[in-house]
Protein backbone atom coordinates (compact mmCIF):
# COMPACT_ATOMS: atom_id res chain seq x y z
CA UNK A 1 -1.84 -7.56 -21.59
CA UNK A 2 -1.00 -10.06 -19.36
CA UNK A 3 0.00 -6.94 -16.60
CA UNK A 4 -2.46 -4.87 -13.78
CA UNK A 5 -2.45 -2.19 -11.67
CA UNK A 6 -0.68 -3.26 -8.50
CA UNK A 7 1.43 -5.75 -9.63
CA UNK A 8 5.19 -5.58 -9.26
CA UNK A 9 7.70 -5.42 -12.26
CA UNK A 10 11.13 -5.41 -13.16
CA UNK A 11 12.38 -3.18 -16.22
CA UNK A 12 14.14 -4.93 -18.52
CA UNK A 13 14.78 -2.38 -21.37
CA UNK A 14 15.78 1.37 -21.55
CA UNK A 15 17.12 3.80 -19.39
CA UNK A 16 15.74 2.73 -16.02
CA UNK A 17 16.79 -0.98 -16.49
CA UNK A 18 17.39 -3.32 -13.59
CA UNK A 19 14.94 -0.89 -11.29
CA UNK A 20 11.15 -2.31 -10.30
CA UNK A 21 8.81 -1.16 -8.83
CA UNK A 22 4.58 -1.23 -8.89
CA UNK A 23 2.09 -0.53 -11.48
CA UNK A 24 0.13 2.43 -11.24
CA UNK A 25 -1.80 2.91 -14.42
CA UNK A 26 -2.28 0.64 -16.79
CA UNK A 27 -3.63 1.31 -20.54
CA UNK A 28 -4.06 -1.83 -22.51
CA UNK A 29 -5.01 -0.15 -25.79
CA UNK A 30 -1.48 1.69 -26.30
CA UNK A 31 -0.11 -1.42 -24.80
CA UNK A 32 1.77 1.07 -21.97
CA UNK A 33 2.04 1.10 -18.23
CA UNK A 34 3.16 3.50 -15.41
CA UNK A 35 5.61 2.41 -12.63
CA UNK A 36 5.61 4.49 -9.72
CA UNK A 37 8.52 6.30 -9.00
CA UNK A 38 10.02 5.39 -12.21
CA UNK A 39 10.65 6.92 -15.27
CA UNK A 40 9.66 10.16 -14.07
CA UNK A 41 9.89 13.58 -16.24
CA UNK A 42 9.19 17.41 -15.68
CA UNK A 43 6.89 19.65 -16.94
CA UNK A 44 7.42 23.13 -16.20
CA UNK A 45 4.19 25.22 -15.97
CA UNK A 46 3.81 29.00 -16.53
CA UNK A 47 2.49 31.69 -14.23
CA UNK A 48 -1.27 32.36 -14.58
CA UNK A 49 -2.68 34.96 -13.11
CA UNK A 50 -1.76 35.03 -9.50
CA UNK A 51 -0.03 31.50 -9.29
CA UNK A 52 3.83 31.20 -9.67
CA UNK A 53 4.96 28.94 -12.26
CA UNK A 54 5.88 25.60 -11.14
CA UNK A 55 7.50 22.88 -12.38
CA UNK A 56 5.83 19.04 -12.09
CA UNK A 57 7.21 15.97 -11.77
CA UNK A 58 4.83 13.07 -12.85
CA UNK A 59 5.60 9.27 -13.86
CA UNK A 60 5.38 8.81 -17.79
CA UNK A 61 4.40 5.52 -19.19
CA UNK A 62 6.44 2.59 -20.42
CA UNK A 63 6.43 0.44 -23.24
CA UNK A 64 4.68 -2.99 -21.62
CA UNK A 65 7.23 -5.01 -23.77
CA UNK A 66 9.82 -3.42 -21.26
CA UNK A 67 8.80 -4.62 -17.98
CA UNK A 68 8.59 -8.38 -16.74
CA UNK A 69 6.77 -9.15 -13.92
CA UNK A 70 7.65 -10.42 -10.64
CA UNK A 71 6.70 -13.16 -9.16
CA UNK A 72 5.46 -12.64 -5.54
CA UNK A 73 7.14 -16.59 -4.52
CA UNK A 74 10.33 -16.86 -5.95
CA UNK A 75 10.56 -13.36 -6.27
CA UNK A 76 12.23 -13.76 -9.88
CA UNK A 77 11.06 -11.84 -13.17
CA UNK A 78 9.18 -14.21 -15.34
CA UNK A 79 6.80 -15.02 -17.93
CA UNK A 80 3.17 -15.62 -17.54
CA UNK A 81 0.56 -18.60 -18.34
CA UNK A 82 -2.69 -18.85 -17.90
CA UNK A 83 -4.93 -22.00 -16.29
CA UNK A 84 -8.22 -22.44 -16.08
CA UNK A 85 -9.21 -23.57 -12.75
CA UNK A 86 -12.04 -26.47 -11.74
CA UNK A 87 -14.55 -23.68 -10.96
CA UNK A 88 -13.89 -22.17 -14.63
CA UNK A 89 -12.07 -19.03 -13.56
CA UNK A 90 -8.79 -18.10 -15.61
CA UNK A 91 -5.70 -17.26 -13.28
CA UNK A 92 -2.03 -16.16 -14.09
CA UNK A 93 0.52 -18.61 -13.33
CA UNK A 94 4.32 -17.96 -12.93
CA UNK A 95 5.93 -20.25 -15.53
CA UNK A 96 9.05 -20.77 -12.97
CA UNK A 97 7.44 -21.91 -10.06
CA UNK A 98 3.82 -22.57 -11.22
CA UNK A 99 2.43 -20.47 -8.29
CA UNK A 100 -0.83 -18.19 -8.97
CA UNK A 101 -0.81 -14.72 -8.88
CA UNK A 102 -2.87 -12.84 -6.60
C-alpha cells in the first residue's frame, strides 16, 4: 500500500465521497484504512453490572481502493510513484507535480 498513518486523503468511492480527511490506522494485510472523523458507526453496549449501557461511536475502516491521496503542494488528489534517490532511499512522488512526500 502505497498509503500511511498521517497522511491526508480524499474519498473517492462510497457514501462519504468528496470528504478527506487523515489516516489513523492503517492495515496493509486487509488492504483497509481508517480516516478520522469519517465513516464513523455506533455500537451500542449493554449494562454490566453497575455501568449504564452506552452507545460508542468509533471510525470503521475503508476499502484503500477508495481513498486517493493528497498531495501536500498542489493540494490535488493523485497517484503515487516511487524514486529512488542518490543516497538509495525509496520516496513517494506525486505524479502531478513530481514533489516528494513527507
Amino acid at each position: 500500500m502505497n498509503i500511511r498513518t498521517g497522511d491526508n486523503v480524499k474519498v473517492i468511492a462510497g457514501r462519504e465521497k468528496g470528504k478527506s480527511g487523515k489516516v489513523t490506522q492503517v492495515f496493509p494485510k486487509e488492504e483497509r484504512l481508517v480516516v478520522e472523523h469519517l465513516n464513523v458507526r455506533t455500537r451500542h453496549l449493554p449494562a454490566r453490572g453497575s455501568s449504564k449501557g452506552q452507545r460508542v461511536e468509533f471510525s470503521a475502516p475503508f476499502a484503500a481502493a477508495n481513498v486517493m491521496l493528497v498531495c501536500p503542494k498542489c493540494s490535488a488528489p493523485t497517484r503515487t510513484g516511487r524514486v529512488e534517490l542518490a543516497d538509495g532511499k525509496k520516496v513517494r512522488v506525486c505524479k502531478k507535480c513530481k514533489e516528494q512526500f513527507a
